[in-house]
Protein backbone atom coordinates (compact mmCIF):
# COMPACT_ATOMS: atom_id res chain seq x y z
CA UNK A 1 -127.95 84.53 -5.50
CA UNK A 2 -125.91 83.64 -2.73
CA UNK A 3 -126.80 84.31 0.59
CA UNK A 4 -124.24 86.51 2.69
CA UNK A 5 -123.79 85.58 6.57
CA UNK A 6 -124.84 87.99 9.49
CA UNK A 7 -121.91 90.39 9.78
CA UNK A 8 -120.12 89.19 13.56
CA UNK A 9 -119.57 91.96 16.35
CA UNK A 10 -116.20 92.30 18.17
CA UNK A 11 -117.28 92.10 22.04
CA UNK A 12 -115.26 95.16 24.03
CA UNK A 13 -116.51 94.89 27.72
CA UNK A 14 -120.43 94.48 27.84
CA UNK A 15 -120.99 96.13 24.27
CA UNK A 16 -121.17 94.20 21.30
CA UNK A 17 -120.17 96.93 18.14
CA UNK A 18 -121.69 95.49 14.79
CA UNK A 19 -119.97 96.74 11.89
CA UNK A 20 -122.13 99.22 9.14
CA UNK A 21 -122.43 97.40 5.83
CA UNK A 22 -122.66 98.96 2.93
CA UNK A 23 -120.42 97.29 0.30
CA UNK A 24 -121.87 94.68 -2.33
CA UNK A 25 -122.29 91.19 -1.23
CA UNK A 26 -119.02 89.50 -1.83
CA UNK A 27 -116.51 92.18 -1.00
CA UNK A 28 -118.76 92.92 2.60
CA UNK A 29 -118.38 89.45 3.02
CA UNK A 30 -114.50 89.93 2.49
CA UNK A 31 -114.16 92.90 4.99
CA UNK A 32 -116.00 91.56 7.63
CA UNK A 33 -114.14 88.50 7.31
CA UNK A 34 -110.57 90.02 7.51
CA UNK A 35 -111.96 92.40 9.88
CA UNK A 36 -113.49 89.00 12.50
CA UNK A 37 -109.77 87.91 11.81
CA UNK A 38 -108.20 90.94 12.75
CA UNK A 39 -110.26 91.42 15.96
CA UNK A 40 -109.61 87.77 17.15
CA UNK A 41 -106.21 88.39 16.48
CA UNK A 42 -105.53 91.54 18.45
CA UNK A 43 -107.74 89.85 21.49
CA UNK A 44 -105.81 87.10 22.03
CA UNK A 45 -103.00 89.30 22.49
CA UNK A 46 -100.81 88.87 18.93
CA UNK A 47 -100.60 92.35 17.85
CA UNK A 48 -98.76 93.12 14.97
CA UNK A 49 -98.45 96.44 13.32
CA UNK A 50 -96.17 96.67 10.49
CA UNK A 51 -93.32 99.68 10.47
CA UNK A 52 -94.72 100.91 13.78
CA UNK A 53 -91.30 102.26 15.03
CA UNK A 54 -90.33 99.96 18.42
CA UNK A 55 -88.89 102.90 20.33
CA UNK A 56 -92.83 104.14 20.52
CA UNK A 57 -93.27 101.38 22.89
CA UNK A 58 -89.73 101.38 24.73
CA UNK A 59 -90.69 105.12 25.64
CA UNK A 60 -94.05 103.80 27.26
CA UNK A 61 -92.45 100.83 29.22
CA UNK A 62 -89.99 103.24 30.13
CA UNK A 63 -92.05 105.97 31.46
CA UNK A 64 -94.26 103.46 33.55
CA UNK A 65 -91.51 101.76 35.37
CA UNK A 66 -91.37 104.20 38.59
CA UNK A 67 -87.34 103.33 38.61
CA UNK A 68 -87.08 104.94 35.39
CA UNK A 69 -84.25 107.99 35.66
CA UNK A 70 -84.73 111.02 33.65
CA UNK A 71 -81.44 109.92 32.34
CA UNK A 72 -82.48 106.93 31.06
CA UNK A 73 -85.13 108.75 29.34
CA UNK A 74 -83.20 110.61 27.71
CA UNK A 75 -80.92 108.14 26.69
CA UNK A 76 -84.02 105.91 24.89
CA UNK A 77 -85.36 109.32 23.02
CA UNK A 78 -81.75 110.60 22.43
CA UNK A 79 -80.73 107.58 20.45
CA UNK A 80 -83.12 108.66 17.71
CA UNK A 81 -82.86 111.93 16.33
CA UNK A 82 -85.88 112.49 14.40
CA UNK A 83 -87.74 111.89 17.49
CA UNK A 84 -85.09 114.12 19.74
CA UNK A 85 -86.27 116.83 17.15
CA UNK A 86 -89.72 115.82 17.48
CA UNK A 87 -89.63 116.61 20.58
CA UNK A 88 -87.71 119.56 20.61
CA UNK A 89 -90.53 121.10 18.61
CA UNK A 90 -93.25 119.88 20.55
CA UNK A 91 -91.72 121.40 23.90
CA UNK A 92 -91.34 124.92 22.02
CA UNK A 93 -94.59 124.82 20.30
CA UNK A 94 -97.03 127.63 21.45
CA UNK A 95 -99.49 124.84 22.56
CA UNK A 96 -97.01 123.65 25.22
CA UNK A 97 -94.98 126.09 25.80
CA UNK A 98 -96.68 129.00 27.31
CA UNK A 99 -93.75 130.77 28.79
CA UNK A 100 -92.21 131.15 24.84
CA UNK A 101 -88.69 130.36 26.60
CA UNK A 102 -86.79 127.85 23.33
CA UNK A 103 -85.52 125.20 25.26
CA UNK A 104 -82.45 123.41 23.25
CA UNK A 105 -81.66 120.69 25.25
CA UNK A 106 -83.81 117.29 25.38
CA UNK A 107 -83.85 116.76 29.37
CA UNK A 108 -85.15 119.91 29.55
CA UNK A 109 -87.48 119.14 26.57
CA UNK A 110 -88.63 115.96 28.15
CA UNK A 111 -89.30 117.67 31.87
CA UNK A 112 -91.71 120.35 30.71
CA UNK A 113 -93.74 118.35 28.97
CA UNK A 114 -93.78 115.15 30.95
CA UNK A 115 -94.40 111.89 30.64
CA UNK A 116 -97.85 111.73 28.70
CA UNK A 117 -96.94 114.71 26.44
CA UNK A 118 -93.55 112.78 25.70
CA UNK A 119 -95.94 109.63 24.46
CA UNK A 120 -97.95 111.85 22.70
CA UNK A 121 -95.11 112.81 20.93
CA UNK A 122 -92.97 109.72 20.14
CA UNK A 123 -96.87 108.29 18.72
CA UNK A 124 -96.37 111.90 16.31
CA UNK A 125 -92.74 110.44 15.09
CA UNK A 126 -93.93 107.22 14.54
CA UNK A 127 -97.21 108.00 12.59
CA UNK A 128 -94.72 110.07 10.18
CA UNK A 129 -92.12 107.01 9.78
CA UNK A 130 -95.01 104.88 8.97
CA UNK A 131 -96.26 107.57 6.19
CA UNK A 132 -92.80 107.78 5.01
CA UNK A 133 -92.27 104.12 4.25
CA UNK A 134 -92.11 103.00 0.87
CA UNK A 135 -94.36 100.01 1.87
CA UNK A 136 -97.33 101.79 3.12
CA UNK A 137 -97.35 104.97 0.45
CA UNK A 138 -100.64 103.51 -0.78
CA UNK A 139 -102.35 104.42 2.43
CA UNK A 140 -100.52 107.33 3.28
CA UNK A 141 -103.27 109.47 2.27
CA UNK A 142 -105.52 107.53 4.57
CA UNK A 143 -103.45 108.18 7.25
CA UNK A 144 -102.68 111.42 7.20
CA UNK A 145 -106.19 112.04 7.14
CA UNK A 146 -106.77 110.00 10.26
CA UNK A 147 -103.88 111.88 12.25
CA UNK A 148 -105.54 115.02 11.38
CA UNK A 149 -108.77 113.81 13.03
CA UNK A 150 -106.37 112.34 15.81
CA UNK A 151 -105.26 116.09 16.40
CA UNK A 152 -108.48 117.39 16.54
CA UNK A 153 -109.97 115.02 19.31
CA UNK A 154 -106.88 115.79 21.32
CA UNK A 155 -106.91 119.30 20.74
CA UNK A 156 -110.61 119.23 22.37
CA UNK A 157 -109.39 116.40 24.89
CA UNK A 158 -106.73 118.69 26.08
CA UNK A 159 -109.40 121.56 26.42
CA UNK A 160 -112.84 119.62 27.77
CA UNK A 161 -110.33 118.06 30.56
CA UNK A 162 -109.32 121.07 32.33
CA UNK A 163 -113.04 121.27 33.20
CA UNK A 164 -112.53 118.04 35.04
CA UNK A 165 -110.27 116.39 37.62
CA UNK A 166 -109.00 114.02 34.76
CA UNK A 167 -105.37 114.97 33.80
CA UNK A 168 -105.32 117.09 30.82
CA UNK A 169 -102.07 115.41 29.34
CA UNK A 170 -103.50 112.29 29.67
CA UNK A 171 -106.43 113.33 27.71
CA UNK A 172 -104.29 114.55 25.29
CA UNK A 173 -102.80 111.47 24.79
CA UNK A 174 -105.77 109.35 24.51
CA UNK A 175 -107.18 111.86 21.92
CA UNK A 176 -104.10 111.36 19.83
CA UNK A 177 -104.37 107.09 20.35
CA UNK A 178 -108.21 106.82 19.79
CA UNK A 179 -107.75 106.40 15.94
CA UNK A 180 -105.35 103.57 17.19
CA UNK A 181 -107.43 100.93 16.12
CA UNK A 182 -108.70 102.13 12.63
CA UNK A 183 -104.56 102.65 11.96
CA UNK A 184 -104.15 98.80 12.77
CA UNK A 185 -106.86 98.10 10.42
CA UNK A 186 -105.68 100.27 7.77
CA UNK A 187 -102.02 99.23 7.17
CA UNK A 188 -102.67 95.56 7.87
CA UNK A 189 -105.21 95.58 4.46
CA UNK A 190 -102.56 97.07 2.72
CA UNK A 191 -102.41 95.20 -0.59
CA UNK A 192 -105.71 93.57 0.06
CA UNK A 193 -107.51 96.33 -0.24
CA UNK A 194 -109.27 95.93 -3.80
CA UNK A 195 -111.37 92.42 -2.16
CA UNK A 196 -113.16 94.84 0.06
CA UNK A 197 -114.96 96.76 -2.68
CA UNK A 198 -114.48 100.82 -3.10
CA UNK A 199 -112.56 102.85 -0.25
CA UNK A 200 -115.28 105.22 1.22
CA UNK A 201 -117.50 101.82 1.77
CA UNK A 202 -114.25 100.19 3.21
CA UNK A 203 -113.61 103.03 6.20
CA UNK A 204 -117.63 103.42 6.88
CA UNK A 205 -117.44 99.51 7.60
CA UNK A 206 -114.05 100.28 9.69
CA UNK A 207 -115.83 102.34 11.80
CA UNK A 208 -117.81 100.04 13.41
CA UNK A 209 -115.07 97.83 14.23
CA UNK A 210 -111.92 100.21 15.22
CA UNK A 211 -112.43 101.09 18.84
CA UNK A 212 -112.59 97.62 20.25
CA UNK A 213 -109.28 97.08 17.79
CA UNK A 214 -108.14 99.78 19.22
CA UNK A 215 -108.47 98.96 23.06
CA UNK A 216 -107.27 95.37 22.31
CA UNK A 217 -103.97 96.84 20.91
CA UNK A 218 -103.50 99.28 23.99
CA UNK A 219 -103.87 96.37 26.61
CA UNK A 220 -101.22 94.75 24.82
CA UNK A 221 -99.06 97.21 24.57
CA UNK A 222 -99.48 98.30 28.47
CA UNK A 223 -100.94 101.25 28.38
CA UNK A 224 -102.83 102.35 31.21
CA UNK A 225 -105.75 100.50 31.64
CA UNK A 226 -108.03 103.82 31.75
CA UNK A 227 -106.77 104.82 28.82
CA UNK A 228 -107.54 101.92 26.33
CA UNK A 229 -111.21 101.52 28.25
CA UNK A 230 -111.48 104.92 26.88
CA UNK A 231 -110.45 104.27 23.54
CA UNK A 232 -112.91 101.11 23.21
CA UNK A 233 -116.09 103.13 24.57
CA UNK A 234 -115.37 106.11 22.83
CA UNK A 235 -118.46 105.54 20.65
CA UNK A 236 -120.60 104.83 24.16
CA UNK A 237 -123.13 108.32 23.54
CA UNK A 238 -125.94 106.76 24.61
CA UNK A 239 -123.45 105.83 27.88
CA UNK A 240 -125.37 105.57 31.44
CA UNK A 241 -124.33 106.80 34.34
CA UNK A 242 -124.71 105.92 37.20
CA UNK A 243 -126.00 108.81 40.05
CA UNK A 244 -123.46 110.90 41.73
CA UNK A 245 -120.93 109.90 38.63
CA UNK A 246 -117.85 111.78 38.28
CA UNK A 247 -116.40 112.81 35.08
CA UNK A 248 -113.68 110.51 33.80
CA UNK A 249 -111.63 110.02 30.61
CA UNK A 250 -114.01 107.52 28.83
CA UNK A 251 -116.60 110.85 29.16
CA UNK A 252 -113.87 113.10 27.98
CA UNK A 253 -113.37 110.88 24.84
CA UNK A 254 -116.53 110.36 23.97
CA UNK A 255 -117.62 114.40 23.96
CA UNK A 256 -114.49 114.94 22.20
CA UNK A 257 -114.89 112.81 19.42
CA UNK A 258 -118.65 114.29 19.06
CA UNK A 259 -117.49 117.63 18.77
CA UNK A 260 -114.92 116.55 16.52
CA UNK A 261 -117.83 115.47 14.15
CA UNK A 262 -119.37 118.17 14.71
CA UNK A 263 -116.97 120.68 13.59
CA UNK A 264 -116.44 119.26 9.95
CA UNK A 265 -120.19 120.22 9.52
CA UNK A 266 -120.66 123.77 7.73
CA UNK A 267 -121.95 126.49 10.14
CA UNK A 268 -123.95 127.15 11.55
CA UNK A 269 -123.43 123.68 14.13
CA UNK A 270 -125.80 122.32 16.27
CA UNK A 271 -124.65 119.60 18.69
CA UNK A 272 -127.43 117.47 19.94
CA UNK A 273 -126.63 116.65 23.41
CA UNK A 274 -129.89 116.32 25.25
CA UNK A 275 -129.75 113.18 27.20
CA UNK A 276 -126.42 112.35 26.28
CA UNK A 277 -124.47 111.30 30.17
CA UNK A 278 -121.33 111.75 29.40
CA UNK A 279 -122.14 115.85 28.13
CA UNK A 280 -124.18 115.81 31.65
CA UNK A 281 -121.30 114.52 33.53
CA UNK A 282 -119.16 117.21 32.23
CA UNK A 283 -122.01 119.94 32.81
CA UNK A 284 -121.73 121.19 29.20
CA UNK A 285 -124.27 123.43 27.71
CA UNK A 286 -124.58 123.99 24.25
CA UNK A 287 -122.64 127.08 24.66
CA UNK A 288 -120.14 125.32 26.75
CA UNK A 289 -119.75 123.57 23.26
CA UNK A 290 -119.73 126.17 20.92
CA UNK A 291 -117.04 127.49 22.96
CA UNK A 292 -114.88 124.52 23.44
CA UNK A 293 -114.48 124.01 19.46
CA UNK A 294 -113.79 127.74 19.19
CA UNK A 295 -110.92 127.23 21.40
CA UNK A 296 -109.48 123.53 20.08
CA UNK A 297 -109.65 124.93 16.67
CA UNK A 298 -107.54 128.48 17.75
CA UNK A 299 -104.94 126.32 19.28
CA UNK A 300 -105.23 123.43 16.49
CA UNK A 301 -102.56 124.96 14.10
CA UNK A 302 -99.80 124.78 16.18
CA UNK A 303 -100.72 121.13 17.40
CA UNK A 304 -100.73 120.37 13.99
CA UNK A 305 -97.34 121.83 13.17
CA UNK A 306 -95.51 120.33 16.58
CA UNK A 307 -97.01 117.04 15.48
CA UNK A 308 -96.53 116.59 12.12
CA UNK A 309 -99.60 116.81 10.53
């Protein structure tokens, strides 16, 4: 019986993430080894994401560029109208619009929500392109599933922050991008999918590998450097801190996607947060916890509906 090699880690920072195995020998072998290509890949900066609409990352270079006119915004958003309606609904949704004033117009769209909210959602229209291409309709199941979870973290993102200085927009939109990387992975094994053995053993292996992919791919694409260290530590629990730390985004994440977890489980939850820094950084009780779900998951429905899940 042949021997199979040491799976490899994907180096993000000073953490090396080893990927779970738990396929049989020779399609383990296969995933690991398409997953060591991917991650090499994506590092030395080649990034390519099939049907991943373009205008995604015009919007982004856009709203970075400090010279960038609202006009010119809405000029780049305007010139697709899925996305114009996109973001119509997102401005009007009860999540973001708290006034309930309908706003018809996109500059007027684009200015209440601002600049993160507008990412988060052009990333919305182009996660529903991609499920809507005849290319990808074998893993459209897989990723509606994963936008679903990206909705969730968000959701609590958007909700833990506002105990924090951290922006609560830009948690938002790290919430929705943390599943950036297991995306990547997912519709680049598109029609090599049946080497890697059954599909539950497939995403347990991806899990281990997708939030390094995932903060590769940001870099690339420019997004702010806080936000894609986020998105590659955002498995960090056992995180330290050092004394007198401050609360960022990377601790935002990281209780975010834990409570995220947690709230699949049947009730009653327990969240087991005792000497994890990042819950101690934030000051959360288990209480603070309970509560926090309680409110993501009131205010979930209409995320879900502005966003397209």
């Amino acid at each position: 019986m042949s021997t199979v090699p040491e799976a490899p880690t994907y180096r993000s920072g000073n953490t090396s993430v080893a990927p779970l195995i738990t396929t049989p020998a020779s399609a383990r072998a296969a995933a690991l080894q398409f997953l060591d290509t991917l991650a090499a890949e994506v590092s030395s900066g080649n990034v390519d994401l099939p049907c991943f609409p373009n205008i995604v990352i015009q919007i982004r270079n856009a709203l970075s560029d400090p010279a960038t006119t609202p006009e010119t915004t809405v000029r780049i958003v305007g010139a697709e109208p899925r996305l114009t309606a996109r973001l119509l609904q997102t401005a009007n949704s009860a999540a973001f619009n708290q006034s309930g004033k309908p706003l018809t117009d996109l500059r007027s769209a684009i200015t209440r929500l601002g600049h993160q909210l507008v990412q988060s959602a052009a990333m919305a229209f182009a996660v529903q392109h991609m499920k809507n291409e005849q290319s990808l309709r074998s893993v459209t199941d897989q990723l509606s599933e994963l936008w679903k979870d990206s909705i969730t973290v968000a959701s609590i993102c958007l909700v833990v922050a506002r105990r924090s200085k951290v922006s609560p927009e830009e948690a938002f939109l790290t919430g929705l991008l943390h599943g950036i990387g297991a995306m990547y992975i997912i519709v680049r094994a598109v029609g090599k999918l049946g080497e890697f053995g059954d599909q539950a053993s497939f995403m347990d292996t991806i899990s281990g590998w997708h939030a390094s992919i995932g903060k590769a791919v940001l870099e690339n694409w420019g997004f702010a450097e806080e936000i894609a260290e986020a998105v590659g530590e955002q498995n960090g629990r056992e995180r330290e801190l050092k004394r007198n730390h401050e609360a960022d985004l990377t601790d935002i994440l990281i209780v975010a996607v834990t409570l995220a977890e947690a709230q699949k489980r049947p009730q009653p939850r327990t969240v087991e947060i005792d000497g994890l820094g990042s819950f101690a950084a934030l000051r959360l009780t288990t209480q603070h916890c309970d509560a926090i779900m309680a409110h993501a998951e009131r205010q979930l429905g209409s995320l879900q509906q502005a966003l397209g899940c």
